[in-house]
N, C-alpha and C. Protein backbone atom coordinates (compact mmCIF):
# COMPACT_ATOMS: atom_id res chain seq x y z
N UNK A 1 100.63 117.49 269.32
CA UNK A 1 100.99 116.85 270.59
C UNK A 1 101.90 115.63 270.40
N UNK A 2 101.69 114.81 269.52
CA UNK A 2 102.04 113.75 269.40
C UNK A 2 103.98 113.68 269.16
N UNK A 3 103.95 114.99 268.04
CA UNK A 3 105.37 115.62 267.93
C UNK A 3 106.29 116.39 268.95
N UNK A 4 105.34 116.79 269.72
CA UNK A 4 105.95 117.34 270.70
C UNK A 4 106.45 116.11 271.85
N UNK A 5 105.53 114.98 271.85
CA UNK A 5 105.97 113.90 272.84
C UNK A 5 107.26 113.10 272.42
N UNK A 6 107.28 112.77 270.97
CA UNK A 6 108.17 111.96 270.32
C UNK A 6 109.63 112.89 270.36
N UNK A 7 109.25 114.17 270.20
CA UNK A 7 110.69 115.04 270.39
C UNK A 7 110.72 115.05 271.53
N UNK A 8 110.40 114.91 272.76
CA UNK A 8 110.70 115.07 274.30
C UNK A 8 111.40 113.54 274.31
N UNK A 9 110.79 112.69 273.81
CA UNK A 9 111.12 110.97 273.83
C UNK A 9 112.45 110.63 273.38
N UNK A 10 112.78 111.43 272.02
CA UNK A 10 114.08 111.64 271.28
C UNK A 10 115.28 112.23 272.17
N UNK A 11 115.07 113.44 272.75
CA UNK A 11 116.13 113.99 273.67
C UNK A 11 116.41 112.93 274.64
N UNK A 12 115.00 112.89 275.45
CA UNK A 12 115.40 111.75 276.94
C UNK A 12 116.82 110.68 276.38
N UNK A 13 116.28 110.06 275.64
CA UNK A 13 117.11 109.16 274.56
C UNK A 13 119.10 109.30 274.15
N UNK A 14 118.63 110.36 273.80
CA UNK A 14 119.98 111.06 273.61
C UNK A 14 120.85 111.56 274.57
N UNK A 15 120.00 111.76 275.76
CA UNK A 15 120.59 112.28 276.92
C UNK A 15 121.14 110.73 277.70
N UNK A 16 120.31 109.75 277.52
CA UNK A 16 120.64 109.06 278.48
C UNK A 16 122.47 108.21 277.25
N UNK A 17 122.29 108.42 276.00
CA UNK A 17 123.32 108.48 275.06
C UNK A 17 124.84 108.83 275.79
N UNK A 18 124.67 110.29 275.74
CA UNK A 18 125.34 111.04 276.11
C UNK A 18 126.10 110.60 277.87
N UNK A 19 125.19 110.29 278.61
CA UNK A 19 125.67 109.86 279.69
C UNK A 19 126.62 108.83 279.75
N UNK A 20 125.97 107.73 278.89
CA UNK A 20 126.22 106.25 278.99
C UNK A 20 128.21 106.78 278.14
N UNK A 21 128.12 107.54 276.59
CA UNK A 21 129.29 107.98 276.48
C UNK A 21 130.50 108.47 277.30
N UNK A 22 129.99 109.24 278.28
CA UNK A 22 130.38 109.93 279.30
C UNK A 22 131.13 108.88 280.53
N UNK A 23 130.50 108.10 280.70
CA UNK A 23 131.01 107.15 281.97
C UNK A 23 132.14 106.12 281.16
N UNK A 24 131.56 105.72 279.88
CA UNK A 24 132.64 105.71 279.07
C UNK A 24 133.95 105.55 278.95
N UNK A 25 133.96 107.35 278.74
CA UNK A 25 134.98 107.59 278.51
C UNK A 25 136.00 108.25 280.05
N UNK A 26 135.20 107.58 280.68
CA UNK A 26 135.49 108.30 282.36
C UNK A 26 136.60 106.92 283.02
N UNK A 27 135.82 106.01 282.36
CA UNK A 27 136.37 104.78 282.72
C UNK A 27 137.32 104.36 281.85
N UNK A 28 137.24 104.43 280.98
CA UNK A 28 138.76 104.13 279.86
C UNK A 28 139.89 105.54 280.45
N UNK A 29 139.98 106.70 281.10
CA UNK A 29 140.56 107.72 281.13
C UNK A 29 140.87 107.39 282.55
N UNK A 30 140.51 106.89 283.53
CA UNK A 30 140.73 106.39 284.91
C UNK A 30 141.35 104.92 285.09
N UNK A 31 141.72 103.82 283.66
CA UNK A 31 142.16 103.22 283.98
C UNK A 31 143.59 103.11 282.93
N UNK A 32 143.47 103.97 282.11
CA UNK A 32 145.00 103.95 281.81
C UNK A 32 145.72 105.34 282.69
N UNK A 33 145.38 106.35 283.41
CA UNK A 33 145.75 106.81 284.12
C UNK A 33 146.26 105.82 285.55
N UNK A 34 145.39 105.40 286.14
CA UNK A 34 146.12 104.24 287.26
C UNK A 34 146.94 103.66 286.85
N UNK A 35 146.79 103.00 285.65
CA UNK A 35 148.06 102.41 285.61
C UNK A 35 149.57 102.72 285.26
N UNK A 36 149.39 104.03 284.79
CA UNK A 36 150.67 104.45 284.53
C UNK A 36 151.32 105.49 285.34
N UNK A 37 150.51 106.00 286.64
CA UNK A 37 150.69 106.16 287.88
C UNK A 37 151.30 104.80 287.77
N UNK A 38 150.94 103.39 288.46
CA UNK A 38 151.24 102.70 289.45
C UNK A 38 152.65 101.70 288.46
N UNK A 39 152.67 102.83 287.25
CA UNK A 39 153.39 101.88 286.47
C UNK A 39 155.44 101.43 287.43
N UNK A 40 155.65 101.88 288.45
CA UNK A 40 157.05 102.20 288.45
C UNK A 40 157.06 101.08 289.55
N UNK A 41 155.91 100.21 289.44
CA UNK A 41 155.81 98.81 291.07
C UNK A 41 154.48 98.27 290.98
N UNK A 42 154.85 97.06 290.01
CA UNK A 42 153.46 96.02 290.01
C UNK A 42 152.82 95.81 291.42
N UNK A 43 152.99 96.39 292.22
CA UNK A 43 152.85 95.50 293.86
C UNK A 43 151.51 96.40 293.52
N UNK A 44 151.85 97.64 293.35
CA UNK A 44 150.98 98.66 293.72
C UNK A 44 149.75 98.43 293.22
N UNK A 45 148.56 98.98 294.33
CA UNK A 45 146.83 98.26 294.10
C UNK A 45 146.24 99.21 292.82
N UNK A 46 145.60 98.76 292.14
CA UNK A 46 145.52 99.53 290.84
C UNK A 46 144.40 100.81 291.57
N UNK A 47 143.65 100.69 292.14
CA UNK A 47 142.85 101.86 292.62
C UNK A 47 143.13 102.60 293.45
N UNK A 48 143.98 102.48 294.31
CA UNK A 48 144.59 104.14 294.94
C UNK A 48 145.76 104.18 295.17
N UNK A 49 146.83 103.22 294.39
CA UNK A 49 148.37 103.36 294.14
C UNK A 49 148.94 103.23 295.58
N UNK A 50 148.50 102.31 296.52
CA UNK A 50 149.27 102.07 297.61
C UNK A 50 149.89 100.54 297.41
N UNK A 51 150.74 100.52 297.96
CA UNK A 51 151.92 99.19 297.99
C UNK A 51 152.30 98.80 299.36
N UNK A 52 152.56 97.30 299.86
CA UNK A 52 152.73 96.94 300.59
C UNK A 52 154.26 97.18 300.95
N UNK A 53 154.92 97.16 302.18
CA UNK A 53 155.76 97.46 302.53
C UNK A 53 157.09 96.83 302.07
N UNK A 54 157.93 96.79 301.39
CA UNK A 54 159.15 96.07 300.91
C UNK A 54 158.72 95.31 299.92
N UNK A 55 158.23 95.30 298.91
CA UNK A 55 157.56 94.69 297.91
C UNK A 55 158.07 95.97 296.71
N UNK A 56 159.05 95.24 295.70
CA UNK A 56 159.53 96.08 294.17
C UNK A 56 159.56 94.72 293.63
N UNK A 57 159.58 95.74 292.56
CA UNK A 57 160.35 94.71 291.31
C UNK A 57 161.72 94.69 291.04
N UNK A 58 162.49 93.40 290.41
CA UNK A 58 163.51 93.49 290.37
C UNK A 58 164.48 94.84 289.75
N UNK A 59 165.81 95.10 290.43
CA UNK A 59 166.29 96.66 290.21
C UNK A 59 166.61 96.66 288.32
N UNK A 60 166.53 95.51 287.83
CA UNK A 60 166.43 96.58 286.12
C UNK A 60 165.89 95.78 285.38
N UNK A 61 164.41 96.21 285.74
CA UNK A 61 163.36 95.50 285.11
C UNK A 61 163.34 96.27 284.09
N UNK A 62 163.65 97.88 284.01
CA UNK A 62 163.28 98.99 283.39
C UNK A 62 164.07 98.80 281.94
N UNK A 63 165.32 97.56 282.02
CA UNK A 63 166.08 97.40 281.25
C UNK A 63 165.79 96.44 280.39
N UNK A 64 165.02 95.24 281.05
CA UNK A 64 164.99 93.90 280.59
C UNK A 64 163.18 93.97 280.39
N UNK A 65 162.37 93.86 281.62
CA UNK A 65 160.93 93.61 281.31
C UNK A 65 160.08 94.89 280.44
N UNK A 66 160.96 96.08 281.08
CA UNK A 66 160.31 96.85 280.45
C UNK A 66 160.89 97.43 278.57
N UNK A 67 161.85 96.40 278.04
CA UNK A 67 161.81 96.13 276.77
C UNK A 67 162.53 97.96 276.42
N UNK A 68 163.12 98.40 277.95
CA UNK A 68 164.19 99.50 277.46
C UNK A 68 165.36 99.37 276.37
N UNK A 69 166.06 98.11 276.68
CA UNK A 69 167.16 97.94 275.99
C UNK A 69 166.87 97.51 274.30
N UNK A 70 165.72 97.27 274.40
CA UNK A 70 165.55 96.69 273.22
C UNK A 70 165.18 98.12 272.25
N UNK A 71 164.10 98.58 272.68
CA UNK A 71 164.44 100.07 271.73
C UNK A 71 165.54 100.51 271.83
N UNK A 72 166.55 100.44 272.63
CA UNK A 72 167.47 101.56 272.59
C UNK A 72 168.13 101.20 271.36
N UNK A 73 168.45 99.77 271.16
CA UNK A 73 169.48 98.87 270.39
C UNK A 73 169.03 98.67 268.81
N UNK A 74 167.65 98.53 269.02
CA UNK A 74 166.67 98.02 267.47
C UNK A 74 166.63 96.77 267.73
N UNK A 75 166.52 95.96 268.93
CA UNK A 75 166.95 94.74 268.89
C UNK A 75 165.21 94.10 269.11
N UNK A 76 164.14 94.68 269.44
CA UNK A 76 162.92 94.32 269.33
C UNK A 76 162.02 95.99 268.63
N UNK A 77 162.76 96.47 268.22
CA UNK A 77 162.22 97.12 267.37
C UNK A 77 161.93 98.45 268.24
N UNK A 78 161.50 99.79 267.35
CA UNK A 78 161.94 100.96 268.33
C UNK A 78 160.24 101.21 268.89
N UNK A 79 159.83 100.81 268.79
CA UNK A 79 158.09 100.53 269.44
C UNK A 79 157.63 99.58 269.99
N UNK A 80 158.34 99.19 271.26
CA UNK A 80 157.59 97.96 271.93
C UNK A 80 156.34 98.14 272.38
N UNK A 81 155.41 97.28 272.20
CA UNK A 81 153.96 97.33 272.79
C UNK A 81 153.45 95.66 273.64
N UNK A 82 152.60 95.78 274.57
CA UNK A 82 151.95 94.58 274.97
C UNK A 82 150.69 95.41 275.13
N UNK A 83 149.59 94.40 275.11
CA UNK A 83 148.38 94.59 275.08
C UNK A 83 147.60 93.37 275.63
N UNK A 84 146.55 93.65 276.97
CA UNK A 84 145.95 92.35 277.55
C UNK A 84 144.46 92.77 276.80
N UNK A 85 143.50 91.86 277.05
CA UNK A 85 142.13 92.20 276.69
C UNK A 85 141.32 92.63 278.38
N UNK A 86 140.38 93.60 278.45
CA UNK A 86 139.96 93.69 279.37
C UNK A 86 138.15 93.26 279.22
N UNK A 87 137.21 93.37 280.46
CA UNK A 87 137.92 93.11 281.60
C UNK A 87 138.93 91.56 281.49
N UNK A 88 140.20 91.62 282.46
CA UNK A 88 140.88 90.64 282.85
C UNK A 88 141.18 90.12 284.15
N UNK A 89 141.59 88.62 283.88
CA UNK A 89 142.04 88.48 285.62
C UNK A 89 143.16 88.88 285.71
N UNK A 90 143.65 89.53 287.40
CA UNK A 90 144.70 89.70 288.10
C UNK A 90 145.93 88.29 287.52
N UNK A 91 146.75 88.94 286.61
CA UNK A 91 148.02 87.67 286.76
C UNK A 91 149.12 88.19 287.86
N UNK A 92 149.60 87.02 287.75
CA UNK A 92 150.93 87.20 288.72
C UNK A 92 152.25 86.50 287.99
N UNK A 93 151.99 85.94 286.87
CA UNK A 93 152.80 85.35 285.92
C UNK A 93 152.88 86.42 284.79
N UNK A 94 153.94 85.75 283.93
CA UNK A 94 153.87 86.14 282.85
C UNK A 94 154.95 87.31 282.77
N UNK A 95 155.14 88.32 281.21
CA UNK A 95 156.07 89.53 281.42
C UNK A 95 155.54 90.58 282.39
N UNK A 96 156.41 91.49 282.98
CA UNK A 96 155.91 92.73 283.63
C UNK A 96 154.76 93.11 283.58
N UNK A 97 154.76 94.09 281.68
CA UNK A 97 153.65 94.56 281.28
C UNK A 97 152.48 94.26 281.41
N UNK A 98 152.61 92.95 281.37
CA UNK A 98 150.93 92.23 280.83
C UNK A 98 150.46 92.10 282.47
N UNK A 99 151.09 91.65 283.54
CA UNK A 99 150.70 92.06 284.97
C UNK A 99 150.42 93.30 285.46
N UNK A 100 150.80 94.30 284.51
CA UNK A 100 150.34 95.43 285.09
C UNK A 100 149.21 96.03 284.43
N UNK A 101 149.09 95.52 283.23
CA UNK A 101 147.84 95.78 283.18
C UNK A 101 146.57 94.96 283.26
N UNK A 102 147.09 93.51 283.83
CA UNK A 102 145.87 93.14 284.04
C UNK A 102 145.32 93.02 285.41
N UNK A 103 145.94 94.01 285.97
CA UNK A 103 145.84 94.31 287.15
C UNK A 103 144.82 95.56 287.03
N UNK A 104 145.29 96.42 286.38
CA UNK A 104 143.93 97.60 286.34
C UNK A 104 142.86 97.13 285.41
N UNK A 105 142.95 95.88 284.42
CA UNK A 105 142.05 95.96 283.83
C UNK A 105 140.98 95.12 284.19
N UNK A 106 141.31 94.19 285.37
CA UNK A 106 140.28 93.58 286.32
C UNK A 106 139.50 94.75 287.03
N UNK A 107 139.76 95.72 287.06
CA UNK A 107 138.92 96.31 287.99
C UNK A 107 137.64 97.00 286.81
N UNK A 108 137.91 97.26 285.25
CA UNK A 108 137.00 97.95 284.55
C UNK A 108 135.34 97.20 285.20
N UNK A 109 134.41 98.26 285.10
CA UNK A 109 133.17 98.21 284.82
C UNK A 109 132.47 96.74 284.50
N UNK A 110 131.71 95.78 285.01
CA UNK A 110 130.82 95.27 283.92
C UNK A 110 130.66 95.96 283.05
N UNK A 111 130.53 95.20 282.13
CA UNK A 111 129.15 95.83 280.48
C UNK A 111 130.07 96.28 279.95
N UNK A 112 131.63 96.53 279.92
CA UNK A 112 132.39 97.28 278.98
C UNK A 112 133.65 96.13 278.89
N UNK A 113 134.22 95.86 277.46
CA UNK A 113 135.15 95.11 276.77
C UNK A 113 135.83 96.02 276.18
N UNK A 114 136.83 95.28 276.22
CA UNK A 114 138.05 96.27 274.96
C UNK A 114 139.29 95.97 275.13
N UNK A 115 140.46 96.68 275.35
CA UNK A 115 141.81 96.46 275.54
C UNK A 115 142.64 97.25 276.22
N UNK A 116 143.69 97.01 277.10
CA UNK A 116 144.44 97.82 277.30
C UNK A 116 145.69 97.53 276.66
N UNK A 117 146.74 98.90 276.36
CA UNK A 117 147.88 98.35 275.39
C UNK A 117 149.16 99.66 275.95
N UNK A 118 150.07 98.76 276.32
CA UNK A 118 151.19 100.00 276.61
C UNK A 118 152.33 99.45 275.67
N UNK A 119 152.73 100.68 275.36
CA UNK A 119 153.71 101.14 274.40
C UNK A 119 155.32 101.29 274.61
N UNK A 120 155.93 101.38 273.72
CA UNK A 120 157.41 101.58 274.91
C UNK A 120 158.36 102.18 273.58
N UNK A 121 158.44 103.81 273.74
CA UNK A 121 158.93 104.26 272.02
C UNK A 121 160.16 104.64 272.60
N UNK A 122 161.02 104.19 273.90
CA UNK A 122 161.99 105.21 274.20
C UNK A 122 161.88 106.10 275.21
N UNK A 123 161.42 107.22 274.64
CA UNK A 123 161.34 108.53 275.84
C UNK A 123 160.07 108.47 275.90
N UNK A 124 159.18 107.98 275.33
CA UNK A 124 157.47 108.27 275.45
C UNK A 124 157.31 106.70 276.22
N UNK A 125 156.47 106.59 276.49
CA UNK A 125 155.78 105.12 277.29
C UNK A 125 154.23 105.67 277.95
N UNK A 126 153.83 104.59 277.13
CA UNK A 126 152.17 105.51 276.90
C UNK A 126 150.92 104.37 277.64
N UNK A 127 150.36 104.43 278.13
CA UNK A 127 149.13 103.29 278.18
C UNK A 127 147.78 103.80 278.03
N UNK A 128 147.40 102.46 276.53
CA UNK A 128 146.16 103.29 276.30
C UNK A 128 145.34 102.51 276.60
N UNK A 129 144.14 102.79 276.77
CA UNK A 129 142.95 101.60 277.15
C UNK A 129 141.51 102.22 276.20
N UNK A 130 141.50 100.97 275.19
CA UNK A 130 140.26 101.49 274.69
C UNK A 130 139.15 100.66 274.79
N UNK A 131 137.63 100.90 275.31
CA UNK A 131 136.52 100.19 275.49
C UNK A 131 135.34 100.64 274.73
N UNK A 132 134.40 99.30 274.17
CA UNK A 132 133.31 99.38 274.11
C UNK A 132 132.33 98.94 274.66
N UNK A 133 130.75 99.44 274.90
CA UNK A 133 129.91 98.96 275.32
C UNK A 133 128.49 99.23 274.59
N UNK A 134 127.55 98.06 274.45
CA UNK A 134 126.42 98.35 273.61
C UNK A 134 125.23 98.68 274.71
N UNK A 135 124.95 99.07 274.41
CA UNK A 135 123.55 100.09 275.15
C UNK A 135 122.29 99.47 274.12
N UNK A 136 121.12 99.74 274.80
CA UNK A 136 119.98 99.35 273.88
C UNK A 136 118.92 100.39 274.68
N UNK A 137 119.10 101.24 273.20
CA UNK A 137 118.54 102.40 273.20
C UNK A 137 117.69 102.38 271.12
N UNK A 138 116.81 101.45 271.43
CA UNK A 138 116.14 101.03 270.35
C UNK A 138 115.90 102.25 268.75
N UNK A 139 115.34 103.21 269.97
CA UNK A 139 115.07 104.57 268.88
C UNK A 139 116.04 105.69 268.57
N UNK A 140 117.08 104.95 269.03
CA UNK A 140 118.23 106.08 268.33
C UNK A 140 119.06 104.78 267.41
N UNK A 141 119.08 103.72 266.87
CA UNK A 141 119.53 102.97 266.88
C UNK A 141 119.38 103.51 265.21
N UNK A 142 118.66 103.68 264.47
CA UNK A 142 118.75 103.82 263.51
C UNK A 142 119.40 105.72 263.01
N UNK A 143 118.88 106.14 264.21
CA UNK A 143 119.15 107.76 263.86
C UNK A 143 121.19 108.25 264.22
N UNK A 144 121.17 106.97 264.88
CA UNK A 144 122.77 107.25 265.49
C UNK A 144 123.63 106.23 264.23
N UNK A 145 124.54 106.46 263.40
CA UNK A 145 125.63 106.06 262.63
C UNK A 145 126.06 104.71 263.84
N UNK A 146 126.28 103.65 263.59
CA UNK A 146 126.89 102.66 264.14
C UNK A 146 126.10 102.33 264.94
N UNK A 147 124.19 102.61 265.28
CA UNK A 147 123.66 102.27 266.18
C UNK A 147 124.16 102.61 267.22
N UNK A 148 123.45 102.00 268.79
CA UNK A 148 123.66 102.56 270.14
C UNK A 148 125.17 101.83 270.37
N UNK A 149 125.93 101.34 269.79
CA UNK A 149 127.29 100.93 269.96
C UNK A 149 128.39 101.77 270.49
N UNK A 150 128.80 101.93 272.18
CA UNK A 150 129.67 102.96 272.32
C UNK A 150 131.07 102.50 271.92
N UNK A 151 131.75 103.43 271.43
CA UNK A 151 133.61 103.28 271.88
C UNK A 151 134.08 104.52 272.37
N UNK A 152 135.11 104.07 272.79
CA UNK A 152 136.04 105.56 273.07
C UNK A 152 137.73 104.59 273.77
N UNK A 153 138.32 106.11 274.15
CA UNK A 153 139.49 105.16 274.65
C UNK A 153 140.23 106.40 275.10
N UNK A 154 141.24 106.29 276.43
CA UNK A 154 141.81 106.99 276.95
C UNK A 154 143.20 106.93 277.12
N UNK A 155 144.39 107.61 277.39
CA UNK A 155 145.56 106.98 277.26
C UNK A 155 146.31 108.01 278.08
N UNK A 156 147.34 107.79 278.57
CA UNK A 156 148.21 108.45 279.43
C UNK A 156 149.87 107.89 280.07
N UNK A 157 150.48 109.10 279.67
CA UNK A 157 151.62 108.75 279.56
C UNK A 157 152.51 108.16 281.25
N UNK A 158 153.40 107.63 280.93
CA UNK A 158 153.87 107.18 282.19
C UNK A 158 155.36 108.19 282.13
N UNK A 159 155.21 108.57 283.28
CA UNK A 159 156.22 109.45 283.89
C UNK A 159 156.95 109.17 284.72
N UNK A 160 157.90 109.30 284.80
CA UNK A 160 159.38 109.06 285.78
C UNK A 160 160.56 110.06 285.08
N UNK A 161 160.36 111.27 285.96
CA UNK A 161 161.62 112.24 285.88
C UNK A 161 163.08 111.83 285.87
N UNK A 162 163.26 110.82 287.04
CA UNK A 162 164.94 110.09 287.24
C UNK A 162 164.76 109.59 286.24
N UNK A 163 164.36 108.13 285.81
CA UNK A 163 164.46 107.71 284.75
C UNK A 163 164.55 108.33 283.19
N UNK A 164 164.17 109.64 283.06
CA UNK A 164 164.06 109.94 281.69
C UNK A 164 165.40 110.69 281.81
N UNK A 165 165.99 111.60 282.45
CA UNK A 165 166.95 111.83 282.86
C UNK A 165 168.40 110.68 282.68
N UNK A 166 168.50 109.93 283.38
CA UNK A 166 169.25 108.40 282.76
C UNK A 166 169.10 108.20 281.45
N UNK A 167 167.89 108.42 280.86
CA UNK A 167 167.67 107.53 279.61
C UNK A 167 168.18 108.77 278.97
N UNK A 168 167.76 110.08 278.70
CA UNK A 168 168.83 111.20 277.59
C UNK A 168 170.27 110.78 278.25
N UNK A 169 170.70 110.69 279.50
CA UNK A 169 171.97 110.22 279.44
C UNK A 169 172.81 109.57 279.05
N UNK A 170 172.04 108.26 278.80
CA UNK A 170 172.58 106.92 278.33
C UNK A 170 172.60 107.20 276.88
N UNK A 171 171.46 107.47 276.49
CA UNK A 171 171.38 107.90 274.90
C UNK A 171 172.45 108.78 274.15
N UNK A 172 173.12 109.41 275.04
CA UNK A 172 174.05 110.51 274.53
C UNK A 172 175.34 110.08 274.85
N UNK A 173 175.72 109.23 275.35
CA UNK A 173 176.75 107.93 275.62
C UNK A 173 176.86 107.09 274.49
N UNK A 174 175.47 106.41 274.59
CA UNK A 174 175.67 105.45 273.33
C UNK A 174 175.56 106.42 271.89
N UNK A 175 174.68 107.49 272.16
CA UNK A 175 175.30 108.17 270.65
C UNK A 175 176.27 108.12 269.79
N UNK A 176 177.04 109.07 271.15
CA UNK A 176 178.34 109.12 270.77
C UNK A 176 179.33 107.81 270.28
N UNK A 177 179.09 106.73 270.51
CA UNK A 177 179.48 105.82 270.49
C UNK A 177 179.43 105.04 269.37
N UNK A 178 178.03 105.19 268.84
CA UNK A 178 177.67 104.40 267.54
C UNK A 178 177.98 105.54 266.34
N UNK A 179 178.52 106.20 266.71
CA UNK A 179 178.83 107.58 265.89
C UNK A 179 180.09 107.31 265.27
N UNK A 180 180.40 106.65 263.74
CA UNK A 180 181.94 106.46 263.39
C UNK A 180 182.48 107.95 263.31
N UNK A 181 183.85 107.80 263.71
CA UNK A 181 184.90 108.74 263.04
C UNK A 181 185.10 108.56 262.16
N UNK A 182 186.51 109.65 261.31
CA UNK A 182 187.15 109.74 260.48
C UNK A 182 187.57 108.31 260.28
N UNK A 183 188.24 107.76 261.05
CA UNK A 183 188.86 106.44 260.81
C UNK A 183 188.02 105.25 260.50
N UNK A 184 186.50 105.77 260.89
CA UNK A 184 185.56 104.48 260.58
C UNK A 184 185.56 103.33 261.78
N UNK A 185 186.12 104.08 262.77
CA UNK A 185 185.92 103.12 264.24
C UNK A 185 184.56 103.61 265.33
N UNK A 186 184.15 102.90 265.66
CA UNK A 186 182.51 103.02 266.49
C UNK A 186 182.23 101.77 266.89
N UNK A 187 181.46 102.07 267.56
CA UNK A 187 180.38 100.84 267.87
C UNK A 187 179.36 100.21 266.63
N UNK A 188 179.40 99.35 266.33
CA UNK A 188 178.33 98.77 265.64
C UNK A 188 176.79 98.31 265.95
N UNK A 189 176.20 98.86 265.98
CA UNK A 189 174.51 98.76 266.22
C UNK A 189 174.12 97.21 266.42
N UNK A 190 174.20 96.26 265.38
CA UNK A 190 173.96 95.31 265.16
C UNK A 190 174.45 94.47 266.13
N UNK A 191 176.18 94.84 266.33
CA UNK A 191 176.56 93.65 267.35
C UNK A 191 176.06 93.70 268.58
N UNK A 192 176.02 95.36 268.67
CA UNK A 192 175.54 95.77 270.53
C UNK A 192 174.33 95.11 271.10
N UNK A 193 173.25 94.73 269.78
CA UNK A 193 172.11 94.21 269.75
C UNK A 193 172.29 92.47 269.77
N UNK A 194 173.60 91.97 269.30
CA UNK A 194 173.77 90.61 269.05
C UNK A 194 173.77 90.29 270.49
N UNK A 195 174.65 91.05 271.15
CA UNK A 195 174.98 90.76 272.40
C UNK A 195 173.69 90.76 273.51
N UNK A 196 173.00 91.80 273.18
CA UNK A 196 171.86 91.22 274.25
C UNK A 196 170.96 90.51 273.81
N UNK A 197 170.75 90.30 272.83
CA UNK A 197 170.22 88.56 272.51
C UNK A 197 170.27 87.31 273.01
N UNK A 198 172.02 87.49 272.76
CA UNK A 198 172.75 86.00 273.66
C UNK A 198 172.35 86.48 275.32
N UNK A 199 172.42 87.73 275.72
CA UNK A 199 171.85 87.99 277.75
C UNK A 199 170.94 87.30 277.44
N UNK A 200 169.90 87.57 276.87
CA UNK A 200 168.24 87.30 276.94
C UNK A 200 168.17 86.16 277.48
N UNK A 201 168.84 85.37 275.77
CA UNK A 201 168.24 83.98 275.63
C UNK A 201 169.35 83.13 277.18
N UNK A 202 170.16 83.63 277.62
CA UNK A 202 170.98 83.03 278.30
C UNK A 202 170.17 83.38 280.03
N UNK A 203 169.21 84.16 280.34
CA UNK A 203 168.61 84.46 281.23
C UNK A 203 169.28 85.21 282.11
N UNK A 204 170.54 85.63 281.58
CA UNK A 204 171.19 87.17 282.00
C UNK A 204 170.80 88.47 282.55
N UNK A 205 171.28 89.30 283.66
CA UNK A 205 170.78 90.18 283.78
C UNK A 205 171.88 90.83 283.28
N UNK A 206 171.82 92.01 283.14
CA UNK A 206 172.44 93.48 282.69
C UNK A 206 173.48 93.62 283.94
């Protein structure tokens, strides 16, 4: 009897494991999805992607905040990333990125910490959000590897058809461009990159 109670005690245990994993990973998968839905207009409310009426962001943020030009060039390297800690407060300062995600990442769960982090490789632009939360689930604590300690993490890409469209366009422009001929005439990588340096630091737009 006694084995039969302790194995009924063990499952309950594991089940309630399994759940606590489950919401988890429900919630790390629902908040880098919102946000990369709502990624194309900080205005937009991180939980059901509605926006107030005449409210964008400036027209080439996609160039400057969103750290496009800089992969294109090598001029911040061909993997831009920002990353806030969650949960966070709502900013309204600061770069693009980090407002947009600390906009969905105010809304995570009590009881769960972690990070959200978006990426920027070019044609991919990814947001991932990964969380943990500790549970105290005493008698699996030794039978479970890492104790009742959850993680997990969800991630999802941000999409914009026009925009990716432009961007193989532009790319096959500037290809061609940084492409020497016979004669050894092209564009030079380095300077194209010198030059938006001096925009940057000069508070230039494109």
């Amino acid at each position: 009897m006694p084995v039969v109670l302790f194995t009924t005690m063990i499952l309950l245990f594991l089940s309630l494991y399994i759940y606590q994993q489950s919401m988890l990973q429900q919630a790390a998968s629902a908040a880098a999805e919102r946000t990369a839905y709502s990624w194309d207009n900080s205005h937009k409310e991180a939980l059901d992607g509605s926006v107030p009426v005449d409210q964008y962001d400036s027209l080439y943020w996609r160039m400057t905040d969103d750290q496009w030009l800089g992969a294109l060039f090598g001029w911040a390297g061909a993997g831009n990333s920002q990353t806030v800690p969650v949960p966070s407060t709502p900013s309204t300062e600061g770069e693009l990125p980090v407002i947009k995600l600390s906009k969905t990442g105010s809304a995570i769960p009590a009881g769960m910490q972690g990070e959200m982090n978006y990426q920027n490789a070019l044609l991919q632009r990814k947001v991932t959000a990964s969380l943990n939360q500790m549970i105290s689930l005493h008698p699996l604590d030794t039978l479970l590897d890492g104790g009742s300690g959850l993680q997990t993490s969800g991630s999802s890409l941000v999409v914009d058809p026009v925009e990716f469209i432009r961007s193989i366009s532009l790319m096959r422009y500037y290809g061609s461009k940084f492409k020497k001929n016979d004669a050894g005439e092209g564009i030079d990588r380095g300077n194209a990159a010198g030059v938006l340096e001096q925009l940057q630091a000069s508070g230039s737009k494109p």
